[in-house]
C-alpha atoms as a PDB file:
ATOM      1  CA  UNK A   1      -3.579   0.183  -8.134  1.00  0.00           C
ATOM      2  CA  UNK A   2      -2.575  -0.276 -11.970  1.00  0.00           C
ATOM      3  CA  UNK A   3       0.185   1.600 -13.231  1.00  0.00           C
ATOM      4  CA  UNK A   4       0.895   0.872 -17.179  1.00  0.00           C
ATOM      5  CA  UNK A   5       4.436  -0.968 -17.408  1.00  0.00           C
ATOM      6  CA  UNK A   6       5.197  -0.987 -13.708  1.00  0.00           C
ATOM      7  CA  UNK A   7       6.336  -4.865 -12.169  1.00  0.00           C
ATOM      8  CA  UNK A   8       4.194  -4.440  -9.552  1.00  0.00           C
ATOM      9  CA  UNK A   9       0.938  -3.584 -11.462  1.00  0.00           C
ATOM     10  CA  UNK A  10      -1.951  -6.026 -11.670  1.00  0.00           C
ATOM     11  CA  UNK A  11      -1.929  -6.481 -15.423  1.00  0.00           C
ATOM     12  CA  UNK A  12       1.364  -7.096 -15.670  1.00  0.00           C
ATOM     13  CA  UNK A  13       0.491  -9.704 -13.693  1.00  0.00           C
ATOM     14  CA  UNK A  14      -3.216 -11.242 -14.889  1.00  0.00           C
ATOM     15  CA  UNK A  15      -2.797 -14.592 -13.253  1.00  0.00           C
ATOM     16  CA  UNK A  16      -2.506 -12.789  -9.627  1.00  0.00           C
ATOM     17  CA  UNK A  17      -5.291 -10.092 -10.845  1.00  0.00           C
ATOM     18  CA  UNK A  18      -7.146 -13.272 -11.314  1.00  0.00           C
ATOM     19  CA  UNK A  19      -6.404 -15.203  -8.565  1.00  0.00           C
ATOM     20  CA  UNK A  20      -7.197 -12.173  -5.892  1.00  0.00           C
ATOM     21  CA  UNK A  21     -10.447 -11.875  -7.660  1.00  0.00           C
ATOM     22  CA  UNK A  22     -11.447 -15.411  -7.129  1.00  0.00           C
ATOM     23  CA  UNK A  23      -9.832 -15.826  -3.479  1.00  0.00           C
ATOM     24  CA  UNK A  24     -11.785 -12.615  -2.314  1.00  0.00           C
ATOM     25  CA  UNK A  25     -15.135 -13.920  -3.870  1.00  0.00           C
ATOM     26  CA  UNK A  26     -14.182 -17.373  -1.920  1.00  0.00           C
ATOM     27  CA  UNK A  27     -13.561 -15.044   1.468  1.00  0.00           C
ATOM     28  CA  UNK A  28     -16.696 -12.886   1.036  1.00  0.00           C
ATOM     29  CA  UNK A  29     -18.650 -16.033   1.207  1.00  0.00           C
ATOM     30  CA  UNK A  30     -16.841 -17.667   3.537  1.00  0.00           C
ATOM     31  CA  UNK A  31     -17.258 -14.477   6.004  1.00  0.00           C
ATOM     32  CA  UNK A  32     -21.091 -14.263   5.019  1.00  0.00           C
ATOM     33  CA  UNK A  33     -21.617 -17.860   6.488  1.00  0.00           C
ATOM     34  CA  UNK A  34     -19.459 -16.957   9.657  1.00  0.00           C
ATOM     35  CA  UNK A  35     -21.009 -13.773  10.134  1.00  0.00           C
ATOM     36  CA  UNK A  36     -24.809 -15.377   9.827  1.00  0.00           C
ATOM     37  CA  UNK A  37     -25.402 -13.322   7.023  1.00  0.00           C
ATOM     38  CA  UNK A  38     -28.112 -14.113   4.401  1.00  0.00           C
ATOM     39  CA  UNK A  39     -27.055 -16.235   1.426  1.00  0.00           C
ATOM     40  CA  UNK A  40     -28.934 -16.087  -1.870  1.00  0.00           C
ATOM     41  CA  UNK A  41     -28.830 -17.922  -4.882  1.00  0.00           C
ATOM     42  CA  UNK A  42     -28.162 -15.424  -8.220  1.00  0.00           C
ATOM     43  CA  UNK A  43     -26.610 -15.067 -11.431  1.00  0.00           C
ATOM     44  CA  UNK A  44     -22.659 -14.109 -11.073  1.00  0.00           C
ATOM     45  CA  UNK A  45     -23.509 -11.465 -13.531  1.00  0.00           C
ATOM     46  CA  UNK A  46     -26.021 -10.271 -15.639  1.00  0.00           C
ATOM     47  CA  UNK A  47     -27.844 -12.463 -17.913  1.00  0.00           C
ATOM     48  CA  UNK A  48     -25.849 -15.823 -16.420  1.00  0.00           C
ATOM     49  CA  UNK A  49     -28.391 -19.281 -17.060  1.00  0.00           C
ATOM     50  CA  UNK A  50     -26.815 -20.411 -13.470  1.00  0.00           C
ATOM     51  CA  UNK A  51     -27.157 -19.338 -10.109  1.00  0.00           C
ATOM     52  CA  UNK A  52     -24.204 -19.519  -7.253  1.00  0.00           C
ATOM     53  CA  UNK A  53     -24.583 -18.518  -3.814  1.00  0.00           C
ATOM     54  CA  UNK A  54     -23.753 -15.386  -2.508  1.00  0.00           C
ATOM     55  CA  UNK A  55     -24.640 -13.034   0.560  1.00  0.00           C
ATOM     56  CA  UNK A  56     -27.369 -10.629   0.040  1.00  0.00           C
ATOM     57  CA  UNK A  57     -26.300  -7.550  -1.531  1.00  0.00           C
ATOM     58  CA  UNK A  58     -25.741  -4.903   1.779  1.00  0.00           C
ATOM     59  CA  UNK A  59     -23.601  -7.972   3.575  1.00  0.00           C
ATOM     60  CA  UNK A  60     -21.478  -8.192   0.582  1.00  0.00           C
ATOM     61  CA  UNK A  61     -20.587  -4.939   0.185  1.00  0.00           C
ATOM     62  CA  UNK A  62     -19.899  -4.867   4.171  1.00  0.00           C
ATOM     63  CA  UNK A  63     -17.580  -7.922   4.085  1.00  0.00           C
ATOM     64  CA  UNK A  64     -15.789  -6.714   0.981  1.00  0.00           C
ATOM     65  CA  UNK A  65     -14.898  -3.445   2.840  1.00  0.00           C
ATOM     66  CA  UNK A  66     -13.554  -5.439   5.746  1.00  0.00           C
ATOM     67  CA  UNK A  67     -11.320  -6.967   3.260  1.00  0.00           C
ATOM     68  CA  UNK A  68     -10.752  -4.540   1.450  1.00  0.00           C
ATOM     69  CA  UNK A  69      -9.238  -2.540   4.788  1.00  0.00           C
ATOM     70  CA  UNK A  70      -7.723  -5.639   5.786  1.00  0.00           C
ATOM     71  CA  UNK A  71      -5.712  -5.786   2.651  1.00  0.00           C
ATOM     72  CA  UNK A  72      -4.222  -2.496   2.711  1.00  0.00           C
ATOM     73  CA  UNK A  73      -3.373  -2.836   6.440  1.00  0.00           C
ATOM     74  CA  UNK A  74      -1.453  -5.888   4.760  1.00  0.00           C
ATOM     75  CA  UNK A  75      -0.089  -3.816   2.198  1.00  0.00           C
ATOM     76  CA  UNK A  76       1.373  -1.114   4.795  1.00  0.00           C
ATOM     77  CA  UNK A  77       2.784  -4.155   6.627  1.00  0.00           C
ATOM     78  CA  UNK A  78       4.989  -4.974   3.616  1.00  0.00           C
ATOM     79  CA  UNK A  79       5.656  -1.576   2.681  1.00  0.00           C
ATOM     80  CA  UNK A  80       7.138  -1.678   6.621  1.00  0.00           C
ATOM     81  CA  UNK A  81       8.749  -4.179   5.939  1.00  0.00           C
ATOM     82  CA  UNK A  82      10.308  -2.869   3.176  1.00  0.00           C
ATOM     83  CA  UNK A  83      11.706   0.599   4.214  1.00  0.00           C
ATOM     84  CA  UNK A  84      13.003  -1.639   7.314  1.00  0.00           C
ATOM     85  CA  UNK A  85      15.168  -3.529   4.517  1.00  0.00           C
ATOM     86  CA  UNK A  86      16.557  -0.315   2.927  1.00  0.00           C
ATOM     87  CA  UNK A  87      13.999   0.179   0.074  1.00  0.00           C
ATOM     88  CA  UNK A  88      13.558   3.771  -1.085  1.00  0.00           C
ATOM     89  CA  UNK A  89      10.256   5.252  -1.547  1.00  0.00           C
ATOM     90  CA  UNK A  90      10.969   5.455  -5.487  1.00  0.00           C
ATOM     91  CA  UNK A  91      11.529   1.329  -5.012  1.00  0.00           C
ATOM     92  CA  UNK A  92       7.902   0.741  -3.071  1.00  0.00           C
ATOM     93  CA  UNK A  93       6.310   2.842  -5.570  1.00  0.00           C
ATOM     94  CA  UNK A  94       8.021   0.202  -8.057  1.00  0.00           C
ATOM     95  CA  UNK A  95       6.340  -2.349  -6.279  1.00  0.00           C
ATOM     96  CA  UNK A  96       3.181  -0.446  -5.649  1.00  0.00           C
ATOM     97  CA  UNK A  97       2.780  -0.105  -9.151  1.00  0.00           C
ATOM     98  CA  UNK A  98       1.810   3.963  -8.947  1.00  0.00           C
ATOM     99  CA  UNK A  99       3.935   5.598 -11.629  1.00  0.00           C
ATOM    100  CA  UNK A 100       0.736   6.291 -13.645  1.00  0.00           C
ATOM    101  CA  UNK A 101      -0.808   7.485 -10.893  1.00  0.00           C
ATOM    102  CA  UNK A 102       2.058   9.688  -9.525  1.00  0.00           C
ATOM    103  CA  UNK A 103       2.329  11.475 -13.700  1.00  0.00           C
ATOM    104  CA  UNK A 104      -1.625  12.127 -13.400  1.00  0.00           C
ATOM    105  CA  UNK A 105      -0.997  13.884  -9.918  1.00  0.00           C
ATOM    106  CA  UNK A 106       2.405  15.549 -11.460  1.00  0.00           C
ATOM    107  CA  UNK A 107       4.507  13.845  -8.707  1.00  0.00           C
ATOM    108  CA  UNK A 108       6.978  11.530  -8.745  1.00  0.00           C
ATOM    109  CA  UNK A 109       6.503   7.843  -7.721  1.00  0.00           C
ATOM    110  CA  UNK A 110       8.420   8.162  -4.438  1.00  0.00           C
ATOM    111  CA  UNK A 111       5.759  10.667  -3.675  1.00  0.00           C
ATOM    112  CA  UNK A 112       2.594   8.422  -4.484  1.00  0.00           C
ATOM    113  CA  UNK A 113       4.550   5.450  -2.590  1.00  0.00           C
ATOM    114  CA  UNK A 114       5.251   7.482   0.482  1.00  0.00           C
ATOM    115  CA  UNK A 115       1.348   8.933   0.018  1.00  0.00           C
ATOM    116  CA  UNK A 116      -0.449   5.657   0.253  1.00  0.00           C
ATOM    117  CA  UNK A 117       1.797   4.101   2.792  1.00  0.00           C
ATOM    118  CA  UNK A 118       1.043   7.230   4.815  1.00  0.00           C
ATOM    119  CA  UNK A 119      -2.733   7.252   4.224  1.00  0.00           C
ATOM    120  CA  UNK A 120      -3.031  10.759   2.259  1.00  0.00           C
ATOM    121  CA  UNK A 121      -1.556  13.193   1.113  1.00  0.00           C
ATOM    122  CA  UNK A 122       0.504  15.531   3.870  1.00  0.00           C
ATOM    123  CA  UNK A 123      -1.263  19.041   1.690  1.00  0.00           C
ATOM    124  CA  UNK A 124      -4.918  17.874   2.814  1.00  0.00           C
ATOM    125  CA  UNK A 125      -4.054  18.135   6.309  1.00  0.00           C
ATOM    126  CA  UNK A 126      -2.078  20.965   6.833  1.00  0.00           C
ATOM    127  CA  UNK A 127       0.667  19.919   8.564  1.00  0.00           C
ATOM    128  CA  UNK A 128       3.280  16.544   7.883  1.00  0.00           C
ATOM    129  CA  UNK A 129       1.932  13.205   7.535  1.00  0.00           C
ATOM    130  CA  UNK A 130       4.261  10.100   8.615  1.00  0.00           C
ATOM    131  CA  UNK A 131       5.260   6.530   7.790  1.00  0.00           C
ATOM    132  CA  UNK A 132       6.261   4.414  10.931  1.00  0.00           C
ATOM    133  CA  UNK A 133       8.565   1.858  10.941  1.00  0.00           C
ATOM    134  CA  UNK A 134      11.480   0.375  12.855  1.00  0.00           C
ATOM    135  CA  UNK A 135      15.013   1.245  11.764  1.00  0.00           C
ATOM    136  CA  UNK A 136      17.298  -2.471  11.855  1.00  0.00           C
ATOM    137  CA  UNK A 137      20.385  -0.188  12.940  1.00  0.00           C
ATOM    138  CA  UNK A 138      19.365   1.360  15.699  1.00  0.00           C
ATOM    139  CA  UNK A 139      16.237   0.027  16.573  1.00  0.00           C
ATOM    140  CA  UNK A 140      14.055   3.159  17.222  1.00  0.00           C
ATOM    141  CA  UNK A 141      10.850   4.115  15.813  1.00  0.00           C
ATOM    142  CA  UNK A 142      11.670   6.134  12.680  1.00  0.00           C
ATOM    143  CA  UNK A 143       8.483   8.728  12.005  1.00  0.00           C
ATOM    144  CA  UNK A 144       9.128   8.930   8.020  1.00  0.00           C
ATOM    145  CA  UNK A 145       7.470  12.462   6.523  1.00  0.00           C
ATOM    146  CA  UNK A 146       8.380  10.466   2.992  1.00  0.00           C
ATOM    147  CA  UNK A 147      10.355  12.151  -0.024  1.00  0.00           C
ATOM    148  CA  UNK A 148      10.461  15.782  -0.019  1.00  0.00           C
ATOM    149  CA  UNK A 149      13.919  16.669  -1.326  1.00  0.00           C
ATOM    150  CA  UNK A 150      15.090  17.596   2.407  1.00  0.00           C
ATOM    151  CA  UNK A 151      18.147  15.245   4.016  1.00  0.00           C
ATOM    152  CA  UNK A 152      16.867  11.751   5.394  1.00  0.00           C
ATOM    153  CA  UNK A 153      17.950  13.572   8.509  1.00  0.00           C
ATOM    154  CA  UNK A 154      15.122  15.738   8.573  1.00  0.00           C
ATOM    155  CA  UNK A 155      12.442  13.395   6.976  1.00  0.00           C
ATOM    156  CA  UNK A 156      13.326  10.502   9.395  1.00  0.00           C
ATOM    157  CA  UNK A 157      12.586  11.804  13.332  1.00  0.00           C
ATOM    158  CA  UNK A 158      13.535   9.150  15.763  1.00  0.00           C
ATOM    159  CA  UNK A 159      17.114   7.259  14.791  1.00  0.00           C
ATOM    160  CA  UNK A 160      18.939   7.312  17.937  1.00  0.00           C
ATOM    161  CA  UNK A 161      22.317   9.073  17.960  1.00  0.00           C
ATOM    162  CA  UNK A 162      25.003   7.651  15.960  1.00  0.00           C
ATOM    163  CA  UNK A 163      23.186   5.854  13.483  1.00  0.00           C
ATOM    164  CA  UNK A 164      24.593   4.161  11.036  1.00  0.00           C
ATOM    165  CA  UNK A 165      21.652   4.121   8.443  1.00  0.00           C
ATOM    166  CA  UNK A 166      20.953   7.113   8.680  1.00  0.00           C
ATOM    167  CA  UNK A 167      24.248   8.189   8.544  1.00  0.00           C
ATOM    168  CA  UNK A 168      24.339   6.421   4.774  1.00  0.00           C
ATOM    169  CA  UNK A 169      21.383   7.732   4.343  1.00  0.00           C
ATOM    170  CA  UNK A 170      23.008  11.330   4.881  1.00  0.00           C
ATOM    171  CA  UNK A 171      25.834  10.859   2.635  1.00  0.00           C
ATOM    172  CA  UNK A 172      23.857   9.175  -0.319  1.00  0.00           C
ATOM    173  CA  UNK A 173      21.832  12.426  -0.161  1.00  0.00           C
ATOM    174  CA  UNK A 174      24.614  14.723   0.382  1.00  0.00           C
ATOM    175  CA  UNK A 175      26.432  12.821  -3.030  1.00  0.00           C
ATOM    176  CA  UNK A 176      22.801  13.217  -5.111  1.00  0.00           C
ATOM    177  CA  UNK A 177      23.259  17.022  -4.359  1.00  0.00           C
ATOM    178  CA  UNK A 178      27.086  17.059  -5.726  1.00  0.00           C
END
């Protein structure tokens, strides 16, 4: 996901654009020989004079979706990780690098965060979608429905009683409102 100016997007960042490129190229043929797969020898792109290997077409595109899936598995793990730590949805969207994304939808970036951590958008399925993740406080399973302008009290089912989080959480949206 690119998103113009944002931190987190890959051409802010072309070295790691790069560097994913070539390390998933490395794994897709690393994965091809472990999997038994057929190698060939071709160009790396149209018109090349050289020849590298690489599995046959269908296995490549097979082992590139496992990664693919893999890596956004790994991507929900951070973003986990990071409403465990206190980051707001607007703050992993940061990271996500969707704010170009969220303006073409007409949402805000909190929103397209809370939408990809959850796996789609909550209006294609007819009723709430949720984030999981553990609160530090209290140690419960928080089921997150993500940013919708209600209190954190509503949007975060599972925070045992007396939380102190959410209790902040509360009161910084109660203060937004004043």
């Amino acid at each position: 996901m690119t998103g113009g100016s944002d931190p987190g997007a890959d051409d802010a960042h072309p070295t790691l654009a790069q560097e994913a490129g070539t390390a998933v190229s490395a794994a897709v043929l690393r994965l091809a020989y472990l999997t038994g797969a057929q190698i060939v020898q071709a160009p790396p792109w149209p018109g090349a004079s050289l020849t590298e290997e690489q599995p046959e077409p269908g296995a490549g595109i097979r082992i590139a979706l496992a990664l693919e899936r893999a890596a956004r598995a790994g991507v929900r793990v951070y973003i986990r990780r990071a409403s465990e730590a206190g980051m707001s949805w607007a703050q992993v969207g940061g990271a996500l690098g969707v704010a170009e994304l969220a303006q073409e939808r007409g949402s805000s970036v909190a929103e397209a965060a809370w939408e990809y951590a959850a796996g789609r958008p909550a209006h294609l399925s007819g009723r709430p979608g949720e984030f999981r993740w553990v609160c530090p406080d209290c140690g419960e399973v928080v089921s997150d429905r993500g940013p919708g302008g209600r209190s954190p009290a509503e949007d975060e089912h599972g925070h045992a009683e007396g939380c102190h989080r959410l209790a902040a959480a509360v009161a910084q949206w109660l203060a937004q409102g004043d």
